[in-house]
C-alpha atoms as a PDB file:
ATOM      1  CA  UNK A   1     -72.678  -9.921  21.100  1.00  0.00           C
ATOM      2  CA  UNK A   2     -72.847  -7.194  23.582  1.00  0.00           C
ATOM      3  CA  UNK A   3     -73.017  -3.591  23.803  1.00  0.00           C
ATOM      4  CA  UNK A   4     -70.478  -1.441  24.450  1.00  0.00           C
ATOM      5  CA  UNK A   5     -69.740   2.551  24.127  1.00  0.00           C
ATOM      6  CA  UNK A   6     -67.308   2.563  21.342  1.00  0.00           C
ATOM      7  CA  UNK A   7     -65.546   5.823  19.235  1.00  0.00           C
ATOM      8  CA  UNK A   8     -67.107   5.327  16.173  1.00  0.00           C
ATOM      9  CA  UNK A   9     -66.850   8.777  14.682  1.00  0.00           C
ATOM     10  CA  UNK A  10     -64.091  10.070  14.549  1.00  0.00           C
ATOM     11  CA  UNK A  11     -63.198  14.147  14.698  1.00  0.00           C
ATOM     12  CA  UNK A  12     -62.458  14.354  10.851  1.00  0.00           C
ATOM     13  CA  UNK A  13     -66.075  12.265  10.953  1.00  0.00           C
ATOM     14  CA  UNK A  14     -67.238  14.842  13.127  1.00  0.00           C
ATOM     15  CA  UNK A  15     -65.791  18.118  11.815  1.00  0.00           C
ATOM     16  CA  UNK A  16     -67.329  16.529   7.982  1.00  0.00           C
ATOM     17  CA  UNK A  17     -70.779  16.015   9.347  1.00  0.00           C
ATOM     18  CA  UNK A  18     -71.079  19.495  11.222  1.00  0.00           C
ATOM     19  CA  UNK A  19     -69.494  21.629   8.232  1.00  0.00           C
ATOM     20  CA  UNK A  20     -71.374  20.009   5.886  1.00  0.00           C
ATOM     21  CA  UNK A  21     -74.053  20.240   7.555  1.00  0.00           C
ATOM     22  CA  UNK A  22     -73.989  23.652   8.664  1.00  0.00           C
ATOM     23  CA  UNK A  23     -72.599  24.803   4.799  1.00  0.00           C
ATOM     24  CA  UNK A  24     -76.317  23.311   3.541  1.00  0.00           C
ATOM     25  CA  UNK A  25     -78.448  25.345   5.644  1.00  0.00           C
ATOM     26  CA  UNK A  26     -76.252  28.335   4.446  1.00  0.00           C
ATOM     27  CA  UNK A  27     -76.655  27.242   0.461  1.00  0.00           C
ATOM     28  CA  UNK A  28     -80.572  26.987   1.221  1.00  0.00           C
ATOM     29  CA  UNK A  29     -80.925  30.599   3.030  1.00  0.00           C
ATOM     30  CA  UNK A  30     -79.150  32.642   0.052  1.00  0.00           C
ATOM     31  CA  UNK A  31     -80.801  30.460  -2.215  1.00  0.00           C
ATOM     32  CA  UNK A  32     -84.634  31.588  -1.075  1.00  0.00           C
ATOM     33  CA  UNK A  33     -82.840  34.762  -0.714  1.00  0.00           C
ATOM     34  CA  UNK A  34     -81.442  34.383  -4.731  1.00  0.00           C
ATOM     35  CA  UNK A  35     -85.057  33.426  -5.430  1.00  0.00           C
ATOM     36  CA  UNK A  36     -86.662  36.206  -4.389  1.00  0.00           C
ATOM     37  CA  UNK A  37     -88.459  34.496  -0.886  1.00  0.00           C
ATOM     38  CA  UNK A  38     -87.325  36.501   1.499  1.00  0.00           C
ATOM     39  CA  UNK A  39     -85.120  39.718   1.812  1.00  0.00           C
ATOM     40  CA  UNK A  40     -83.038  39.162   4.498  1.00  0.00           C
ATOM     41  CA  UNK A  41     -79.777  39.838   2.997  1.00  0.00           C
ATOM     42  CA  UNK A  42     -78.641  41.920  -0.257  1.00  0.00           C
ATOM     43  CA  UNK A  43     -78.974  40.301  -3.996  1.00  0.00           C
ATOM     44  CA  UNK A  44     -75.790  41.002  -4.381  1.00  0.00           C
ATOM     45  CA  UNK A  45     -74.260  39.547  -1.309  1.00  0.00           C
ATOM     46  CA  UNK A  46     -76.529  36.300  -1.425  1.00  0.00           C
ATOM     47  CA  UNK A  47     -75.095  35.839  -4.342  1.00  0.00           C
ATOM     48  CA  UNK A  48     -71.558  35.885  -3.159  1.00  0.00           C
ATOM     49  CA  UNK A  49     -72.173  33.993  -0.301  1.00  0.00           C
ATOM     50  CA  UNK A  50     -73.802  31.170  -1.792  1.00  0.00           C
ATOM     51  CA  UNK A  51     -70.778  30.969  -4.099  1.00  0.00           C
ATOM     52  CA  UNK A  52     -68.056  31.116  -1.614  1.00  0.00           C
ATOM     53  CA  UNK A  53     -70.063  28.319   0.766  1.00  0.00           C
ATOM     54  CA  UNK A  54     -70.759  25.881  -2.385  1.00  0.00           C
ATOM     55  CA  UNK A  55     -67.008  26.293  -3.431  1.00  0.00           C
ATOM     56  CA  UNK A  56     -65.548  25.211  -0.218  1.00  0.00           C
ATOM     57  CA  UNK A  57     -68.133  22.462   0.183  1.00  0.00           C
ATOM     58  CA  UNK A  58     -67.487  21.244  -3.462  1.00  0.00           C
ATOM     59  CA  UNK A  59     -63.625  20.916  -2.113  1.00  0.00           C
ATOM     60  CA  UNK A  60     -64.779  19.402   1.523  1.00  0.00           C
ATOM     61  CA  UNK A  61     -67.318  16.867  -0.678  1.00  0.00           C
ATOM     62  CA  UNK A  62     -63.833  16.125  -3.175  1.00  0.00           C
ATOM     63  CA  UNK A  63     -61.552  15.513   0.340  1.00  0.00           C
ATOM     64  CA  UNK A  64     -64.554  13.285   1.852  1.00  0.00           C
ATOM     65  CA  UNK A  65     -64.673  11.709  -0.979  1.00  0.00           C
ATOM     66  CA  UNK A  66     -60.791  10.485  -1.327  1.00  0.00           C
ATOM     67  CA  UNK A  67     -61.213   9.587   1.988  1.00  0.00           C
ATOM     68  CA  UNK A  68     -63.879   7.807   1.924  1.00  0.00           C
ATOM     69  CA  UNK A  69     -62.545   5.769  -1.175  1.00  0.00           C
ATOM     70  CA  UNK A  70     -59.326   5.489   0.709  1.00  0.00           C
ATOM     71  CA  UNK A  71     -59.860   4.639   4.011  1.00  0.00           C
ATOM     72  CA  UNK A  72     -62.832   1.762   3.067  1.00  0.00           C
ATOM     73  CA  UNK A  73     -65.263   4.381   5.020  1.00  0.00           C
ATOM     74  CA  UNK A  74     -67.572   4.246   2.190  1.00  0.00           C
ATOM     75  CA  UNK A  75     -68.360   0.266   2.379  1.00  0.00           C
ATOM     76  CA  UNK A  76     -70.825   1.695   5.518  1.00  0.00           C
ATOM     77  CA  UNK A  77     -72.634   3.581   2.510  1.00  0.00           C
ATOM     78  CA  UNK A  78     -73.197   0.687   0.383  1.00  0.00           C
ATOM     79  CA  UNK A  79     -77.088  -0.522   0.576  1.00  0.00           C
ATOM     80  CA  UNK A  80     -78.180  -3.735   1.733  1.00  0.00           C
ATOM     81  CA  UNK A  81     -81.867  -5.078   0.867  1.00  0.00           C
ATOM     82  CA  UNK A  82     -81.455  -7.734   3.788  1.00  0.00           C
ATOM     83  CA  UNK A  83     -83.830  -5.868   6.564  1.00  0.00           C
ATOM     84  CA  UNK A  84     -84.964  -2.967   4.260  1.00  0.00           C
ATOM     85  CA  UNK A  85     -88.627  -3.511   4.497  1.00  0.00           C
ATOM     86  CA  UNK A  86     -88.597  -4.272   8.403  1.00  0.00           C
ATOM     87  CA  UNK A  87     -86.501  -0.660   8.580  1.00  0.00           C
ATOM     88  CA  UNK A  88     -89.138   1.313   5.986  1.00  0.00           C
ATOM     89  CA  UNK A  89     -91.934  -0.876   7.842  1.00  0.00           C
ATOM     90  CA  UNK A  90     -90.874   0.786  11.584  1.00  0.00           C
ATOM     91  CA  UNK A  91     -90.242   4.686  10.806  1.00  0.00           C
ATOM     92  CA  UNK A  92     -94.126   4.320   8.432  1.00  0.00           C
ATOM     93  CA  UNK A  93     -95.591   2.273  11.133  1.00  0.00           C
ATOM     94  CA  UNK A  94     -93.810   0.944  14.474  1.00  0.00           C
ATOM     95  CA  UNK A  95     -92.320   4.103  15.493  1.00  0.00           C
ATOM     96  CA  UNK A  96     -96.061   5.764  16.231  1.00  0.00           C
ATOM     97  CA  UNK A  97     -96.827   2.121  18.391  1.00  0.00           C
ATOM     98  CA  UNK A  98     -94.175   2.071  20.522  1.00  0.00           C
ATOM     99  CA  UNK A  99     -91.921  -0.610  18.303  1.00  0.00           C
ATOM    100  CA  UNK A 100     -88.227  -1.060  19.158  1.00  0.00           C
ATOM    101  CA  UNK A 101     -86.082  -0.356  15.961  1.00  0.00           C
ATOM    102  CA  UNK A 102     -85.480  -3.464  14.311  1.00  0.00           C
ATOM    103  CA  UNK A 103     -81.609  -2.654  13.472  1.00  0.00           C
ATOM    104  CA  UNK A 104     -78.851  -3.036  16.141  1.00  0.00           C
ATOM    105  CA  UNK A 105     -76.025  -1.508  14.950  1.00  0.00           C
ATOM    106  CA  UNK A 106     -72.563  -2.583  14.807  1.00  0.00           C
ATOM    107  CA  UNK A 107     -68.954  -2.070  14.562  1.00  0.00           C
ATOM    108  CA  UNK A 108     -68.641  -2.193  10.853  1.00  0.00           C
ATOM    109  CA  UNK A 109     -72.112  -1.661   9.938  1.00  0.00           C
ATOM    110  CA  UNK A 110     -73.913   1.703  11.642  1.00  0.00           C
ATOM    111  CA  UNK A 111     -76.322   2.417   9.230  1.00  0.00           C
ATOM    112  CA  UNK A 112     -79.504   0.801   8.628  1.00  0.00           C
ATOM    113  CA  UNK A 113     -80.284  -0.540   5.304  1.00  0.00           C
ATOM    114  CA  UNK A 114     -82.959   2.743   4.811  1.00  0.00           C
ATOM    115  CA  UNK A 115     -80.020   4.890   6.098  1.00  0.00           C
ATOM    116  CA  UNK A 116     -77.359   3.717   4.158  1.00  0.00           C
ATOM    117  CA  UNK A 117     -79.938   4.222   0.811  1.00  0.00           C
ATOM    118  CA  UNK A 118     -80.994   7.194   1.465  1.00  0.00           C
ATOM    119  CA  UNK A 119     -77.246   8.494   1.920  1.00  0.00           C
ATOM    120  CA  UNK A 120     -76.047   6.578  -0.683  1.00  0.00           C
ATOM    121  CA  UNK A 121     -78.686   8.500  -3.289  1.00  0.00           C
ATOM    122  CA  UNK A 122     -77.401  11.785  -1.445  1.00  0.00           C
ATOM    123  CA  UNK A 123     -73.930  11.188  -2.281  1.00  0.00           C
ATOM    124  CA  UNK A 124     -74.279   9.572  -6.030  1.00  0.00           C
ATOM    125  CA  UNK A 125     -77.365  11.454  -7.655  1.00  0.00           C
ATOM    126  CA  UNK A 126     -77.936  14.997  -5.554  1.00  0.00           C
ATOM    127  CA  UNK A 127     -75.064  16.137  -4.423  1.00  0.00           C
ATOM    128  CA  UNK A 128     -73.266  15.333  -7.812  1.00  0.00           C
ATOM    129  CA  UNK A 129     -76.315  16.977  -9.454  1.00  0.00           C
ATOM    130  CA  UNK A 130     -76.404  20.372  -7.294  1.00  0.00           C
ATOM    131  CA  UNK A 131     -72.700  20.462  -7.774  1.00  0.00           C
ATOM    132  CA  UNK A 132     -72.276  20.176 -12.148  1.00  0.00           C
ATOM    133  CA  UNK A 133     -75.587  22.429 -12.299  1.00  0.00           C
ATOM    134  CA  UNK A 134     -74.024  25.356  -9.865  1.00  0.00           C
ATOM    135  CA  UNK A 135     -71.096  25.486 -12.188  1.00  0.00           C
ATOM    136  CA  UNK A 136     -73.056  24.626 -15.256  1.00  0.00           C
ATOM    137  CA  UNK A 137     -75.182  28.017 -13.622  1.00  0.00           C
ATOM    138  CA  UNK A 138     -72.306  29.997 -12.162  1.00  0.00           C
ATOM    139  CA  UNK A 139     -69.942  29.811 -15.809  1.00  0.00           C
ATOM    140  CA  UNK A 140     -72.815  30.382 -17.856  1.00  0.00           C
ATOM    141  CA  UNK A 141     -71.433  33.682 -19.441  1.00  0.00           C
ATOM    142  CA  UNK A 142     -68.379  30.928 -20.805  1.00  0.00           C
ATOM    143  CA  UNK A 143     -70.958  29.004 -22.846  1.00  0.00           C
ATOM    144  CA  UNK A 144     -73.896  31.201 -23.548  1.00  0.00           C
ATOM    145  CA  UNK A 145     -73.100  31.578 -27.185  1.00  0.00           C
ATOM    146  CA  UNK A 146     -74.020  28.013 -27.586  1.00  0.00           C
ATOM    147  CA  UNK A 147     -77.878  28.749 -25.914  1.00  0.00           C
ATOM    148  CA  UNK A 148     -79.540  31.088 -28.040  1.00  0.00           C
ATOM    149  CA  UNK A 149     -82.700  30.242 -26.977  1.00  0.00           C
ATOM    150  CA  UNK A 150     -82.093  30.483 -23.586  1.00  0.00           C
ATOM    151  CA  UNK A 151     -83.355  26.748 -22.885  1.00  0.00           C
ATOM    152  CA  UNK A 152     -80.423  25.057 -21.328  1.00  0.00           C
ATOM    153  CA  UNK A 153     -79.841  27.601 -18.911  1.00  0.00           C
ATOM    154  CA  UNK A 154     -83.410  27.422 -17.771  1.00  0.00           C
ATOM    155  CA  UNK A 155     -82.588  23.271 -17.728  1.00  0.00           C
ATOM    156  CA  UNK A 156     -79.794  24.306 -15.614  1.00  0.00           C
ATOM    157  CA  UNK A 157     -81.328  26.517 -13.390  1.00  0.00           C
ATOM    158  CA  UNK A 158     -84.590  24.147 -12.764  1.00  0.00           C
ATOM    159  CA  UNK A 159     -82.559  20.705 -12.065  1.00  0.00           C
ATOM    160  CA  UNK A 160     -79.759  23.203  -9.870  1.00  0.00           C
ATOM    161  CA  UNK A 161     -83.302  24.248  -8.099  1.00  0.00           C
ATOM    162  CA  UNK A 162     -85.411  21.240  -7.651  1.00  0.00           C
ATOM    163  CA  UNK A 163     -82.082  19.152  -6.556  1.00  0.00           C
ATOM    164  CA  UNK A 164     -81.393  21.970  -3.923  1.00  0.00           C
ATOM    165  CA  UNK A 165     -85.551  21.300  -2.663  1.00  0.00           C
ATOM    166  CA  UNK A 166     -84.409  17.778  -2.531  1.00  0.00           C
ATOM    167  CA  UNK A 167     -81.133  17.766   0.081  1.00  0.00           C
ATOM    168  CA  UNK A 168     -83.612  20.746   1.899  1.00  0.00           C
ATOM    169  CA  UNK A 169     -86.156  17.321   1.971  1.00  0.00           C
ATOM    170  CA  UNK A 170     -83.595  15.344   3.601  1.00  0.00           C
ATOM    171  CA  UNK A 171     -82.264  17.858   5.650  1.00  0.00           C
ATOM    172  CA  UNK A 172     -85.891  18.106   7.064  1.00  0.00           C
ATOM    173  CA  UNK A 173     -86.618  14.740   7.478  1.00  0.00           C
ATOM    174  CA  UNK A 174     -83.377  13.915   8.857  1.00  0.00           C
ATOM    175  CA  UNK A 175     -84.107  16.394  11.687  1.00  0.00           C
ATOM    176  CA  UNK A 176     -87.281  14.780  12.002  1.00  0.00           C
ATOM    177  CA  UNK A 177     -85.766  11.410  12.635  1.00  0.00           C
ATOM    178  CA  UNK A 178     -83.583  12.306  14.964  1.00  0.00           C
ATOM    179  CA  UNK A 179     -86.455  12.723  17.596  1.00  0.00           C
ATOM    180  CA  UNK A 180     -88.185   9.214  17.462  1.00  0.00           C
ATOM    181  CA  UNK A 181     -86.739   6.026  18.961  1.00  0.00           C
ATOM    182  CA  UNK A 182     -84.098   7.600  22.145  1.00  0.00           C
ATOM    183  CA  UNK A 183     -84.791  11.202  21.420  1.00  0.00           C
ATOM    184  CA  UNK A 184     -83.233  13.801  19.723  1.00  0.00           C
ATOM    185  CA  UNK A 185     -80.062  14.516  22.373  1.00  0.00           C
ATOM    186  CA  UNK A 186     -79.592  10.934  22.252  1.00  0.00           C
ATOM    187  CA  UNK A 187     -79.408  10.863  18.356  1.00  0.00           C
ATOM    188  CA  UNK A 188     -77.013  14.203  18.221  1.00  0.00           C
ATOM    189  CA  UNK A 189     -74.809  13.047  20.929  1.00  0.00           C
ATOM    190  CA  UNK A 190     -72.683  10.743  19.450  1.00  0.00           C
ATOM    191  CA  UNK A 191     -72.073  13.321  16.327  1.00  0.00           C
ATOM    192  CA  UNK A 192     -70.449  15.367  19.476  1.00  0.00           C
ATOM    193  CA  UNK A 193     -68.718  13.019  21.177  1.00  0.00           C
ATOM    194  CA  UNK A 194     -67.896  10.551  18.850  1.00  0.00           C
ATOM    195  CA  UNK A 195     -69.246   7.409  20.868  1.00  0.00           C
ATOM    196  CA  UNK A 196     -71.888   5.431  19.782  1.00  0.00           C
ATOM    197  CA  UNK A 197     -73.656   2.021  21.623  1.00  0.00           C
ATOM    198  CA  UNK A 198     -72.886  -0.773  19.219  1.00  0.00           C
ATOM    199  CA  UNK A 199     -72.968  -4.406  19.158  1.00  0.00           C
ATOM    200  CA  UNK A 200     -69.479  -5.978  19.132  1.00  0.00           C
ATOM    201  CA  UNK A 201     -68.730  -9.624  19.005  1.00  0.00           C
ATOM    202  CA  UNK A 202     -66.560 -11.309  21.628  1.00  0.00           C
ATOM    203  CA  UNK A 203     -63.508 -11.248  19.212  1.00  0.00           C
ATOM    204  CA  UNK A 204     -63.624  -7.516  18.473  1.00  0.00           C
ATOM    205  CA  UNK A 205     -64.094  -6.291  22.248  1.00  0.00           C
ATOM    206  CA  UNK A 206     -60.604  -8.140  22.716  1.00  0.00           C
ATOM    207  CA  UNK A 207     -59.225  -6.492  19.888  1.00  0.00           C
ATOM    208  CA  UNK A 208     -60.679  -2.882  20.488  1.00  0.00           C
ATOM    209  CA  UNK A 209     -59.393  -3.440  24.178  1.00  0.00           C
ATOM    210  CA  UNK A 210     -55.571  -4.891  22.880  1.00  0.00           C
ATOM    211  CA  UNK A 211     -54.909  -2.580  20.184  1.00  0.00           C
ATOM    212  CA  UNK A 212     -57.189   0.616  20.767  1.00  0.00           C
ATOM    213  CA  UNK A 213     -58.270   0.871  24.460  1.00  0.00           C
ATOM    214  CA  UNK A 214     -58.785   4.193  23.778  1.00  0.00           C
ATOM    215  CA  UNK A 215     -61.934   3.637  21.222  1.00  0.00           C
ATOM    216  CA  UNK A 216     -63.937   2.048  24.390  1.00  0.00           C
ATOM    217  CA  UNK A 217     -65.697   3.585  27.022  1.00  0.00           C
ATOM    218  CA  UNK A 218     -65.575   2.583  30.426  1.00  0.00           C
END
C-alpha cells in the first residue's frame, strides 16, 4: 500500500459535518439558557431558537440518514472489534508517550474501530433519544391529559436533558482529540478541503487515477 492525498469527503460530507456541527453548539447554548445557566438571551427567544435549530437538524439527520442508507456511506459506521483495544489502549496511554496511532486509514475504511463506535452509539442511541424526547417535550400540551401526575413529562424532560449532556460529552472530547497525534489544523483540514492521507492498494490508485483523477492529489 501507499499513501496518497485522496478526496475522501465530499462537500455534501462537508456541508453535513459543519451544519451539524455548528446546529449542536446552538441546541446546547439555548439549552443552558432554557435551564436557567446563564442569561444571555431572552426565555422566550431561547426557546424559539432551540426549536427552529432542532427542527432543521431533525430534517438534515432524516436526509443524512437516506443517504447514508443509500449511498453504502454508513458501512464506514459499522464497528469492528479487530484493533479496538490497541485504538482505546493509544488515546488512554500511547498518545501521552509519544506512540504512533496504531490505525492507518484507508480508502473504504477511515474510521478507527473506537471512532466508528463511538459514532455509531451517536447515531443509534443519542441522537434518536434527544430527537423522540424534544418532541415527546415540545407536544406535551397534545398528551398532557394522559400525565396527571406530572411524571412522564419529568421522564421526558430528564432523558431529553441528560442525552443533550451526553452529545455536549462528545462534542468536548471530540475537540479534545483533534489536538493529539498531527495537531489540531491537521485533524480539521481535511473536513475543509475534503482530502485526507490514506492507504490505497496498488489496484485502487489505478482505478482512482482511470476513472476519477480528480479524487487524487498531485
Amino acid at each position: 500500500m501507499a499513501e496518497r492525498k485522496v478526496l475522501v469527503y465530499t462537500r455534501f460530507n462537508r456541508l453535513w459535518h459543519w451544519s451539524q456541527a455548528a446546529s449542536i453548539l446552538v441546541l446546547l447554548f439555548t439549552g443552558l439558557r432554557i435551564m436557567g445557566l446563564h442569561g444571555v438571551l431572552t426565555f422566550g427567544l431561547a426557546v424559539t431558537i432551540h426549536s427552529v435549530v432542532a427542527v432543521a437538524l431533525m430534517l438534515l439527520w432524516a436526509f443524512t440518514a437516506f443517504w447514508l442508507l443509500t449511498t453504502g456511506t454508513w458501512r464506514q459506521f459499522a464497528p469492528r472489534r479487530a484493533g479496538l483495544w490497541q485504538v482505546a489502549r493509544f488515546y488512554a496511554w500511547g498518545v501521552f508517550r509519544g506512540e504512533e496511532h496504531p490505525y492507518r486509514k484507508v480508502l473504504r475504511r477511515r474510521h478507527n474501530p473506537l471512532q466508528a463506535l463511538a459514532y455509531l452509539a451517536l447515531k443509534v442511541l443519542l441522537f434518536p433519544a434527544v430527537f423522540l424526547s424534544g418532541i415527546a417535550y415540545l407536544g406535551y400540551g397534545l398528551w398532557d391529559a394522559l400525565d396527571p401526575s406530572g411524571w412522564a413529562i419529568w421522564a421526558v424532560a430528564n432523558i431529553h436533558i441528560l442525552t443533550a449532556f451526553a452529545i455536549g460529552s462528545f462534542v468536548v472530547a471530540h475537540v479534545y482529540l483533534l489536538t493529539v497525534g498531527h495537531g489540531f489544523r491537521e485533524h480539521v483540514k481535511p473536513m475543509l478541503t475534503g482530502f485526507e492521507t490514506v492507504d490505497l492498494t496498488p489496484e485502487q490508485e489505478a482505478y482512482l487515477a482511470a476513472e476519477e483523477p480528480r479524487r487524487l492529489k498531485p
